[in-house]
Protein backbone atom coordinates (compact mmCIF):
# COMPACT_ATOMS: atom_id res chain seq x y z
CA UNK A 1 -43.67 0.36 -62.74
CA UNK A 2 -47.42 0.95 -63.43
CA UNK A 3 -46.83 0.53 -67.12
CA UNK A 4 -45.50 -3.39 -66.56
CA UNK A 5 -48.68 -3.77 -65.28
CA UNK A 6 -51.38 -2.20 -67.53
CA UNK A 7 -53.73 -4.41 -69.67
CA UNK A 8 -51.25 -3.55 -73.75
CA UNK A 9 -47.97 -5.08 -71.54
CA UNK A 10 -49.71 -8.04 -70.03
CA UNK A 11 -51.18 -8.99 -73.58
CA UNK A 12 -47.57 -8.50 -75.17
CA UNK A 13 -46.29 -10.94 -72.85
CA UNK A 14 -48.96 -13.38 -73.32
CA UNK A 15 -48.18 -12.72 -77.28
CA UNK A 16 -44.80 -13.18 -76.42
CA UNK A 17 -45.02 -16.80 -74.98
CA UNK A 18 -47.10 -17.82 -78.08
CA UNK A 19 -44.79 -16.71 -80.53
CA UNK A 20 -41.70 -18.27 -78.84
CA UNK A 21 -44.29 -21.51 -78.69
CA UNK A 22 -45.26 -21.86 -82.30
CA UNK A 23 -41.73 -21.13 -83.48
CA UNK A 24 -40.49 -24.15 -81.05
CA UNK A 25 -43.12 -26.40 -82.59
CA UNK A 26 -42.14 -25.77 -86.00
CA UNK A 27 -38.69 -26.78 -85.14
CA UNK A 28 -39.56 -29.84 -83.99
CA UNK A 29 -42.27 -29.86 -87.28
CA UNK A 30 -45.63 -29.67 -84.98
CA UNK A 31 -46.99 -26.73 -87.08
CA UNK A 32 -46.00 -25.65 -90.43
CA UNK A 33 -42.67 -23.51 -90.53
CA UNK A 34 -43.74 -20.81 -92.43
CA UNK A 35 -47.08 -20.78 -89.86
CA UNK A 36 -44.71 -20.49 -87.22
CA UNK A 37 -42.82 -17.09 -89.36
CA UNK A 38 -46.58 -15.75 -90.23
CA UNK A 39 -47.38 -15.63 -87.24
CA UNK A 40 -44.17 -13.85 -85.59
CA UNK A 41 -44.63 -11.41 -88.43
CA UNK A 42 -48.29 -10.98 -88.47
CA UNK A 43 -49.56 -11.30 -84.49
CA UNK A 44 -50.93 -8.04 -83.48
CA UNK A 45 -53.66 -7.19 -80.70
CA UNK A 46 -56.36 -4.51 -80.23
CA UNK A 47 -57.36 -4.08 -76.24
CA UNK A 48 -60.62 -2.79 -77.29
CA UNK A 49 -61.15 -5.80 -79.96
CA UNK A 50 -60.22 -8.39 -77.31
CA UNK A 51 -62.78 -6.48 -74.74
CA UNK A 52 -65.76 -7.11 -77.22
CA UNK A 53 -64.95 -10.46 -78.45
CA UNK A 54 -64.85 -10.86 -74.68
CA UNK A 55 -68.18 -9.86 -73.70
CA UNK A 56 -69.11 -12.70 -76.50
CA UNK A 57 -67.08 -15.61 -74.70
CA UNK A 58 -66.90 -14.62 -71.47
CA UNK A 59 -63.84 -15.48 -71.57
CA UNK A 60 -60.16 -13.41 -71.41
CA UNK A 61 -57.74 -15.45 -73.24
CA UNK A 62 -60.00 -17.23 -75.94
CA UNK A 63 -60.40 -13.41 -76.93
CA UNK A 64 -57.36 -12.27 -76.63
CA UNK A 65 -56.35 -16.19 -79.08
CA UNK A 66 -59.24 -15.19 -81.17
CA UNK A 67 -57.66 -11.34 -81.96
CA UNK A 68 -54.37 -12.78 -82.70
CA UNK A 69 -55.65 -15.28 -85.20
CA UNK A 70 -58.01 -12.78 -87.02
CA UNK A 71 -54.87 -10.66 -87.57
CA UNK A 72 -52.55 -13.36 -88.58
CA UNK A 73 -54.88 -14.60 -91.27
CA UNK A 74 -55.38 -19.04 -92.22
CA UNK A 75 -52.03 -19.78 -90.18
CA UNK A 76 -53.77 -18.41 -87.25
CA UNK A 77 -55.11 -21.51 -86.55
CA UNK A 78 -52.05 -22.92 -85.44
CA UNK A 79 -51.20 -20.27 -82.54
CA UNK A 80 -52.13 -21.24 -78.98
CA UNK A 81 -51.67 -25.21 -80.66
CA UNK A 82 -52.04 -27.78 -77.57
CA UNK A 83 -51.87 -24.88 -75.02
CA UNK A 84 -54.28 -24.46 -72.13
CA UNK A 85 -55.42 -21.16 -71.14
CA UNK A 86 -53.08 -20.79 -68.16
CA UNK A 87 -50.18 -21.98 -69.99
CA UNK A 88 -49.85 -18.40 -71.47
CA UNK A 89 -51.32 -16.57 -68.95
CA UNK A 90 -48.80 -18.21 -65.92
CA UNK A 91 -45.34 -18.17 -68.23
CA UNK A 92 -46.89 -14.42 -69.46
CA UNK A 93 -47.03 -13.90 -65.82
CA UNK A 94 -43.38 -14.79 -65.11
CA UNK A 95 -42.28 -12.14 -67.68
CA UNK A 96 -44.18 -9.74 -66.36
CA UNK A 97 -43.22 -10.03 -62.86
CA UNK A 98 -39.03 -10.42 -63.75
CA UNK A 99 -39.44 -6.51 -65.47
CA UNK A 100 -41.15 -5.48 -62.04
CA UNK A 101 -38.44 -7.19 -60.32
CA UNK A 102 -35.96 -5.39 -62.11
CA UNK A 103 -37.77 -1.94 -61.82
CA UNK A 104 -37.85 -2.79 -57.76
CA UNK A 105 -34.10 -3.91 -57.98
CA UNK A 106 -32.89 -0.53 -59.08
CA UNK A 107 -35.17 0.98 -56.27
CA UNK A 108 -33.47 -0.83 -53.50
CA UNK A 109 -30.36 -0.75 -54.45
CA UNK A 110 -31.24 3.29 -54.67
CA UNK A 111 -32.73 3.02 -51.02
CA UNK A 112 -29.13 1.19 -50.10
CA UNK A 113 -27.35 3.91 -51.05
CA UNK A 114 -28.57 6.53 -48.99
CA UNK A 115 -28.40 4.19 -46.05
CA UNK A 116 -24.97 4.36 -46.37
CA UNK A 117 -24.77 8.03 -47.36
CA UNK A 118 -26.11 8.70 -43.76
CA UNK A 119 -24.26 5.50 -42.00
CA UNK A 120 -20.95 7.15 -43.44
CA UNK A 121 -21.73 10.46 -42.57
CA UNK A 122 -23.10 10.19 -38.51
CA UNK A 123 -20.66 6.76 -37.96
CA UNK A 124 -19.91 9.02 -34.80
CA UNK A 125 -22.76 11.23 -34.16
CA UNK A 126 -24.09 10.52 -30.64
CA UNK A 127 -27.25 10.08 -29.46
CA UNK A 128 -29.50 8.15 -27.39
CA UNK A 129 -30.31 4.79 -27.87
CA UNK A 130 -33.86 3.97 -26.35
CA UNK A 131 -35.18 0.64 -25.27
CA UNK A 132 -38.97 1.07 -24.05
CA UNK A 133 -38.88 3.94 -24.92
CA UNK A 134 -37.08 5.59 -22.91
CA UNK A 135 -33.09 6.52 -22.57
CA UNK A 136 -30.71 3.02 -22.61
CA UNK A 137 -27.02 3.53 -23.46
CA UNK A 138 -25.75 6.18 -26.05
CA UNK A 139 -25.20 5.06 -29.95
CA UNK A 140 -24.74 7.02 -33.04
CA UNK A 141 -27.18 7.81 -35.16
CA UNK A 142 -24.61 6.40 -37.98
CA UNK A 143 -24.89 3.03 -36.36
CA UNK A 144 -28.69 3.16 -36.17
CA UNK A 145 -29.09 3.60 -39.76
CA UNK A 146 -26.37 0.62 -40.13
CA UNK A 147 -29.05 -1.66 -38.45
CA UNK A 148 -31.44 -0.21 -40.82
CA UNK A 149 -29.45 -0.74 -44.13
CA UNK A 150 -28.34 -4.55 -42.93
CA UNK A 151 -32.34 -5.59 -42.41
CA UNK A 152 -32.63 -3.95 -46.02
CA UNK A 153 -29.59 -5.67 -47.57
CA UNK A 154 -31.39 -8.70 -45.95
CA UNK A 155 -34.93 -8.02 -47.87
CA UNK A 156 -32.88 -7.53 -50.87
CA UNK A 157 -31.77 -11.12 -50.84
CA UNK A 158 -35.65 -12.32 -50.52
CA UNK A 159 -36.92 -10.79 -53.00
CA UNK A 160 -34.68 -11.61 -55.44
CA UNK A 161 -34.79 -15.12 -54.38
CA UNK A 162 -38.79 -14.65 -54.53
CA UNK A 163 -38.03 -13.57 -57.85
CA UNK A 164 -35.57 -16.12 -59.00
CA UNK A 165 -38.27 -18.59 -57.66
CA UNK A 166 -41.20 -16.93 -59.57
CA UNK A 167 -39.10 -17.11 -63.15
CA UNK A 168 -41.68 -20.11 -64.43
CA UNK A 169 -42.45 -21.51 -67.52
CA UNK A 170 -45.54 -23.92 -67.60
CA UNK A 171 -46.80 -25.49 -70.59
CA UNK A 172 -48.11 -28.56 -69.60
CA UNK A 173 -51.35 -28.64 -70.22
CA UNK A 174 -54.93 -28.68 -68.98
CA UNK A 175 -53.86 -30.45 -65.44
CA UNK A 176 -50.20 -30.85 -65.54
CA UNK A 177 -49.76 -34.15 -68.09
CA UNK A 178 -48.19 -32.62 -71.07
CA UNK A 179 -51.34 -34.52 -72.58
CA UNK A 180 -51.21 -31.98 -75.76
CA UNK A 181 -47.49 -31.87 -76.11
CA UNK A 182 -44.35 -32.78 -75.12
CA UNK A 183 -42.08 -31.18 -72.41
CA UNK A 184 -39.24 -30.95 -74.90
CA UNK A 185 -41.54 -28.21 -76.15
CA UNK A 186 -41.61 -26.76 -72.67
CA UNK A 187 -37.81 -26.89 -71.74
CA UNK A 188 -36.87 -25.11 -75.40
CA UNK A 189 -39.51 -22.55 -74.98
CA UNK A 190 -38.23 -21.81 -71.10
CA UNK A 191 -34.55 -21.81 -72.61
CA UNK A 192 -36.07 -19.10 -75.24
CA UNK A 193 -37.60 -17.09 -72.78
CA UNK A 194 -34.47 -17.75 -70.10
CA UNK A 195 -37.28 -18.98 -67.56
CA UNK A 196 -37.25 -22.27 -65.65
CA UNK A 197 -39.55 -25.02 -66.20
CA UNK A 198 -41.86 -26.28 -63.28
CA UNK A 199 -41.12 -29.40 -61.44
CA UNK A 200 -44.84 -30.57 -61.44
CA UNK A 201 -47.26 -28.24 -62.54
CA UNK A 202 -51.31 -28.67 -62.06
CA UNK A 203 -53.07 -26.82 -64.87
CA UNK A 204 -51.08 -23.81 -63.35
CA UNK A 205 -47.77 -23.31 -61.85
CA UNK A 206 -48.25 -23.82 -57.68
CA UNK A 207 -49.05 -20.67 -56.00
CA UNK A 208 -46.61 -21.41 -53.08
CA UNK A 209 -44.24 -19.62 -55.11
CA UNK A 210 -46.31 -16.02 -55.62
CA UNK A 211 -47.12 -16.26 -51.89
CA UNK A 212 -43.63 -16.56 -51.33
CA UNK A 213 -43.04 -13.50 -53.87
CA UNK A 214 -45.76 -11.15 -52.10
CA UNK A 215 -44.38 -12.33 -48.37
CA UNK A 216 -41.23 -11.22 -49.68
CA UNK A 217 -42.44 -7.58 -50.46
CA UNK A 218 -44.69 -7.56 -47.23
CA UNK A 219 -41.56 -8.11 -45.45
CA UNK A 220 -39.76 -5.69 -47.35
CA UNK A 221 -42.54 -2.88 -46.55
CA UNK A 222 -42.28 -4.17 -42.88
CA UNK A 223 -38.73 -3.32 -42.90
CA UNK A 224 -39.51 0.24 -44.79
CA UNK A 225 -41.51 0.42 -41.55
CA UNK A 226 -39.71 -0.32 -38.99
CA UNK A 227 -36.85 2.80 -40.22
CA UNK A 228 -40.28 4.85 -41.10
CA UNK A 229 -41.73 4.64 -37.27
CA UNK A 230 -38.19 5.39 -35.87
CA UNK A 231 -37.95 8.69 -38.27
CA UNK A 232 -41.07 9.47 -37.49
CA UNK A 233 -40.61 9.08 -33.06
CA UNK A 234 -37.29 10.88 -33.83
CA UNK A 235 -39.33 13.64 -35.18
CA UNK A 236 -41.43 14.40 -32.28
CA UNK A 237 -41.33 17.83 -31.17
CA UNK A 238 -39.95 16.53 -27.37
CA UNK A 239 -37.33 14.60 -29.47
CA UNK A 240 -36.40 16.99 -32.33
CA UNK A 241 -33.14 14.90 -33.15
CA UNK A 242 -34.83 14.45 -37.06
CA UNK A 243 -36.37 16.62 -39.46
CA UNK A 244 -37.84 15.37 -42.91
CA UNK A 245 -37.46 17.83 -45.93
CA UNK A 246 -39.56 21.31 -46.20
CA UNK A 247 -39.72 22.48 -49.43
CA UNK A 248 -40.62 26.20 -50.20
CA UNK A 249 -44.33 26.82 -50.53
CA UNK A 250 -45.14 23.84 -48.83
CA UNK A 251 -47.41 23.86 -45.49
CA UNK A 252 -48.22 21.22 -42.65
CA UNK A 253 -51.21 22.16 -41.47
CA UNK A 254 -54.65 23.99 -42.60
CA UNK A 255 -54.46 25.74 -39.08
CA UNK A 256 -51.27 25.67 -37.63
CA UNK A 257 -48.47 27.36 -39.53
CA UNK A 258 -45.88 25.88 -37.46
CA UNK A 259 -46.34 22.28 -38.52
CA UNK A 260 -43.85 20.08 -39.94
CA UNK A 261 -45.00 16.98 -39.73
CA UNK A 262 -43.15 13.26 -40.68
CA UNK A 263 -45.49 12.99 -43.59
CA UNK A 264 -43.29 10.86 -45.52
CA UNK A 265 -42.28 8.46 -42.58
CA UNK A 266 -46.21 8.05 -42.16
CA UNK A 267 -47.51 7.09 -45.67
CA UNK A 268 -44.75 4.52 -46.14
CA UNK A 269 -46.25 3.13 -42.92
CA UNK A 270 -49.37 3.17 -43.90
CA UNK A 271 -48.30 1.50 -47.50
CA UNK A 272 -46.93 -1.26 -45.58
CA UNK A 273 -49.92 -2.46 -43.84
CA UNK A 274 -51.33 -2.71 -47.83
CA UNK A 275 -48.14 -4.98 -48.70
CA UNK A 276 -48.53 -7.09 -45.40
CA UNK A 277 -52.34 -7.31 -46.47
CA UNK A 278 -51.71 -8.52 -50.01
CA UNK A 279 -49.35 -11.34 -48.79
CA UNK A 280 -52.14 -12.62 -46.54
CA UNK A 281 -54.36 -13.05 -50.00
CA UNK A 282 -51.45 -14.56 -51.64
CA UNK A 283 -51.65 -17.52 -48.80
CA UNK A 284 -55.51 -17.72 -49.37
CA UNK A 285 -54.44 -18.51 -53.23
CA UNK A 286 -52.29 -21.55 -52.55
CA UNK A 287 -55.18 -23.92 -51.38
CA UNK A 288 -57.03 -23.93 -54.84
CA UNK A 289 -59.21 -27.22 -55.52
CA UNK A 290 -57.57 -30.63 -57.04
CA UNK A 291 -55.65 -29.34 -60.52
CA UNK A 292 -56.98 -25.99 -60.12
CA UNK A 293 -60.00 -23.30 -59.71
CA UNK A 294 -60.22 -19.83 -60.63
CA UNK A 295 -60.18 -17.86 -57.35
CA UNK A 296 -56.84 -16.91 -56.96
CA UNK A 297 -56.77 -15.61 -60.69
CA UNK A 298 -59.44 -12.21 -59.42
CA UNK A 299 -56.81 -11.60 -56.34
CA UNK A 300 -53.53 -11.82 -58.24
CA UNK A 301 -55.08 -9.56 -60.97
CA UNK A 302 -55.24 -6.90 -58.17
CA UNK A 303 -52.78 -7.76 -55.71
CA UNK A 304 -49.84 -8.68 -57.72
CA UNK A 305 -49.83 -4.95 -59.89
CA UNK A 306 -50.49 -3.45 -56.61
CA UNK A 307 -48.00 -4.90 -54.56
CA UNK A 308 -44.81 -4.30 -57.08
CA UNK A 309 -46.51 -0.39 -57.30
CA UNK A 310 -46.40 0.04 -53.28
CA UNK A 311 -43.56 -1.40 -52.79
CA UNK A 312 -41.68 0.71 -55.43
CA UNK A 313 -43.38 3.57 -54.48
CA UNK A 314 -42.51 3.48 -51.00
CA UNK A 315 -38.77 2.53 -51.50
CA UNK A 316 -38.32 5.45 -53.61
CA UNK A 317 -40.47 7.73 -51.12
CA UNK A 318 -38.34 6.45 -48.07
CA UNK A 319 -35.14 7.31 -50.22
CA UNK A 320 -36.18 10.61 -50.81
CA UNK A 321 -36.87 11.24 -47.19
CA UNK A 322 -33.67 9.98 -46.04
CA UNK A 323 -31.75 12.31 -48.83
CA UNK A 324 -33.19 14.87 -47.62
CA UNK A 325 -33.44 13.95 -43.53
CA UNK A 326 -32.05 17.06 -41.81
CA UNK A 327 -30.51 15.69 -38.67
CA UNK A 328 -29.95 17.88 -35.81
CA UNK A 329 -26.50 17.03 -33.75
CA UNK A 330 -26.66 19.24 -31.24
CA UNK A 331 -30.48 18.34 -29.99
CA UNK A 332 -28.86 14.59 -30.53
CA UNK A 333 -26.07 15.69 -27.37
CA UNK A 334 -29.27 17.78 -25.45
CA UNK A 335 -31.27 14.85 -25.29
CA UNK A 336 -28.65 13.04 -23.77
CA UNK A 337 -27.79 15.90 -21.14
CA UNK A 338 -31.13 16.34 -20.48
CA UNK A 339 -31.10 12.43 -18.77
CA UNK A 340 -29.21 13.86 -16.90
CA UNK A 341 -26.04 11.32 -17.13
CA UNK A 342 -28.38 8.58 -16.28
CA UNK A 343 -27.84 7.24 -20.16
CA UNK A 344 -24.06 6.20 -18.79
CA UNK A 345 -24.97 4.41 -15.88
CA UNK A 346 -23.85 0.90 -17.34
CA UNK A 347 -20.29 2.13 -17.44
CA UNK A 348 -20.33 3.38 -14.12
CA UNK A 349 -21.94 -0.33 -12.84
CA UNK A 350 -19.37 -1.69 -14.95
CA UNK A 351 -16.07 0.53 -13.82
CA UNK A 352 -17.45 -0.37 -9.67
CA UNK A 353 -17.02 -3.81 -10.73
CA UNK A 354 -14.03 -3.62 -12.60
CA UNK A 355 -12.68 -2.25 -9.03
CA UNK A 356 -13.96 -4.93 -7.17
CA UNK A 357 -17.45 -4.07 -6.11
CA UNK A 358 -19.75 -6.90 -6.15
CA UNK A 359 -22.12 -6.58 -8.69
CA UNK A 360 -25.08 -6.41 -6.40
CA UNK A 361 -23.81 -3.99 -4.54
CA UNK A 362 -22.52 -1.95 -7.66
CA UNK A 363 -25.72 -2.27 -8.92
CA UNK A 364 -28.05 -1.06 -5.84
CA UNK A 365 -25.67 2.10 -5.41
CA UNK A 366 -25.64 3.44 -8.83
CA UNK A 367 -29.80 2.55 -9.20
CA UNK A 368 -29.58 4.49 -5.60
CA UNK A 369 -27.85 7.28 -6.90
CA UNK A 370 -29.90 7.66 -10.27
CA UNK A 371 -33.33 7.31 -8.54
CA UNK A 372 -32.20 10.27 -6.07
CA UNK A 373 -31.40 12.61 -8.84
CA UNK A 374 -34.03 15.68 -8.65
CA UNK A 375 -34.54 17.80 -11.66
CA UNK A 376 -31.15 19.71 -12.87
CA UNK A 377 -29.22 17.49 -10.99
CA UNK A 378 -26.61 15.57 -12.98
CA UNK A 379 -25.05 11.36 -11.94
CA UNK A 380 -21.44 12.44 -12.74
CA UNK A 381 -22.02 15.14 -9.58
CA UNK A 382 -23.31 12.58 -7.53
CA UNK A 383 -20.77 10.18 -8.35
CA UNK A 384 -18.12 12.73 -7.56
CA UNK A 385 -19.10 13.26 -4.33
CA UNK A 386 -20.17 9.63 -2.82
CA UNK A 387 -17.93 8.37 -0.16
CA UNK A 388 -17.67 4.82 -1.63
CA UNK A 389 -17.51 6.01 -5.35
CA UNK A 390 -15.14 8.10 -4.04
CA UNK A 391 -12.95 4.86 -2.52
CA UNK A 392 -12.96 3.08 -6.01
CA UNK A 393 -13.33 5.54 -9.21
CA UNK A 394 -10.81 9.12 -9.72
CA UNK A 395 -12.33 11.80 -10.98
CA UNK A 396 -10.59 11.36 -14.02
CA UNK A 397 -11.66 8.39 -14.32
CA UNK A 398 -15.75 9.42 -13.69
CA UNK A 399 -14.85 11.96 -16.60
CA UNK A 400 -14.01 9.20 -19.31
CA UNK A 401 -17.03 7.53 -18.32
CA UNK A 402 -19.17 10.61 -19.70
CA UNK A 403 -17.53 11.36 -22.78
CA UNK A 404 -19.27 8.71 -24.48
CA UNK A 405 -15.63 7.52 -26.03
CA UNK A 406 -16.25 3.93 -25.08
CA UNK A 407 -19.67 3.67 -27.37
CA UNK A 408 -18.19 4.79 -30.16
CA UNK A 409 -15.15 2.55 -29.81
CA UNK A 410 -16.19 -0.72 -32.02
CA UNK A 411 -19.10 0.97 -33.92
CA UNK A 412 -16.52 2.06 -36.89
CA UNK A 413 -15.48 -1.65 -37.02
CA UNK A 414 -18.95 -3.22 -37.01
CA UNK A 415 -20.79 -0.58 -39.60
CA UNK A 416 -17.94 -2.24 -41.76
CA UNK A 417 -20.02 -4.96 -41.77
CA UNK A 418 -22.48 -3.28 -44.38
């Protein structure tokens, strides 16, 4: 990813677009057809020759023209012909960003799969769902991930479509006329470089559509998050249920050999913060004055490299983690025990009513019975011996309620779903 990024790919682009330019203006005989061939053959670039003609013009792209001409010889004088500087650099842009997109594609779809590796493979591994905090009703940790994998199969669609939206070519001119030339010469160059033209361009392409690429990633990283601070709760030594990956030879702590800590799970947090703080820089470079300033143009050249880096980086680092997550069943069914049947009360409120208790009353009795429980004692034991539960639910049935049976029932059917 770093590579799509550095300063020899961005000026191939840029050399790119002004290639596929001149030879769509000789076609339609605006330059010399053999310019148009001389200068496909002969356009080269030295970063090091653009850098000093730069520190003579103050001024990126006239070097960067300047470098290709000298190399191309007379006909030079034809390339960048009735361009403006951000005619290149935006439809350059574009290029650059569909090869990150692609590089982040096979990431995600990576990151997908071991979602699924882990929804298949705990679709019925119990353990305790938490709301607050603290124990709710039982899930599986199968259908936990499934939540996980549907919020990323979600970010998958907006980013592409952040991507899709981002595929621009702009070659209208110095504010957006087509003063210089034609959009005919626009639409065939997009067709040549299977981009999109813009529907009305300033002297660049509106940056409503790179916010919309870096909120995209932000929310990505957000949802990279989100599964990162679960992994990392479930990895608490008074939870236990989790464990990421210990490789031999590697340590956790300067002065405690004992540590293995969710280092993983915490650095893709802290990467998303970065992602969620680049998209708030992309909004700051939509406002730019009338056809266009230069402010956003310092931001995107750190943002935009940065951004497709994190993000990639941290998809990969979260698959990792999760191919490697050692998950620990049987503290999964002692962390349930250990609330001490409290995590089924629902079904019990639910079974009382079922028998014709009003809710209320259903309600205050098993909240009466749960709040009573001292340490070691369990609700099924309670339940067993209360003179109204007694009246309404067989032991039998007090049983079925604990086995956890009726949480698992639909979850098969809904992890379907992803």
């Amino acid at each position: 990813m770093g590579l799509l990024w550095d300063a020899d790919h961005k000026f191939g682009k840029m050399m790119e677009v002004e290639i596929a330019v001149a030879q769509v203006q000789s076609q339609l005989g605006i330059i010399p057809k053999n310019a148009a061939k001389i200068i496909a053959q002969k356009a080269r670039f030295n970063v090091k020759r653009i850098s000093e003609i730069e520190r003579e013009t103050k001024h990126d792209v006239i070097a960067f023209v300047s470098n290709l001409a000298e190399n191309v010889g007379p006909q030079g004088k034809f390339i960048h012909y009735g361009m403006t500087s951000s005619d290149v650099l935006d439809t350059a842009f574009s290029l650059q960003v569909r090869e990150a997109g692609v590089v982040l594609m096979k990431s995600i779809v990576a990151l997908e799969k071991s979602l699924k590796t882990l929804v298949t493979k705990h679709a019925e591994t119990l353990c305790a769902g938490r709301t607050h905090g603290m124990f709710a009703e039982p899930t599986t940790f199968g259908f936990k991930m499934a939540g996980f994998l549907a919020e990323a199969q979600r970010n998958k669609k907006r980013v592409k479509a952040a991507l899709d939206n981002m595929m621009i070519c702009k070659l209208s001119g110095a504010v957006g006329t087509y003063s210089s030339q034609a959009p005919k010469i626009e639409s065939l160059v997009a067709k040549k470089l299977k981009l999109k033209t813009e529907t009305i361009a300033t002297q660049v392409i509106p940056r409503d559509r790179h916010a919309e690429m870096l909120s995209a990633l932000a929310l990505f990283g957000t949802g990279l998050e989100r599964l990162a601070v679960e992994l990392r709760h479930l990895q608490r030594s008074d939870v236990a249920e989790v464990t990421e990956g210990f490789t031999k030879g590697q340590k956790g702590s300067s002065a405690m050999p004992h540590k293995k800590n969710p280092i993983s799970a915490e650095n893709i947090t802290g990467l998303s913060r970065l992602l969620r703080g680049y998209a708030i820089a992309g909004f700051e470079n939509v406002a730019l004055w009338h056809e266009r300033d230069i402010s956003h143009s310092s931001v995107e050249r750190v943002v935009f490299p940065d951004a497709f880096i994190v993000a990639d980086y941290a998809c990969n680092r979260m698959s990792i983690l999760l191919d490697g997550l050692d998950v620990n069943k049987k503290r999964m069914m002692d962390n349930i025990e250990s609330s001490q049947g409290q995590i089924f009360s629902s079904h019990v409120l639910l079974a009382l009513i079922q028998k014709g208790m009003i809710r209320e009353e259903a309600y205050a009795l098993v909240q009466r019975l749960c709040h009573s429980l001292s340490y070691g004692e369990h609700l099924k034991d309670k339940l067993l011996v209360d003179d109204q539960i007694q009246k309404l639910l067989k032991p039998k049935e007090i049983d079925e309620i604990f086995t956890g049976k009726k949480h698992k029932k639909a979850i098969k059917d809904i992890i379907k779903r992803v």
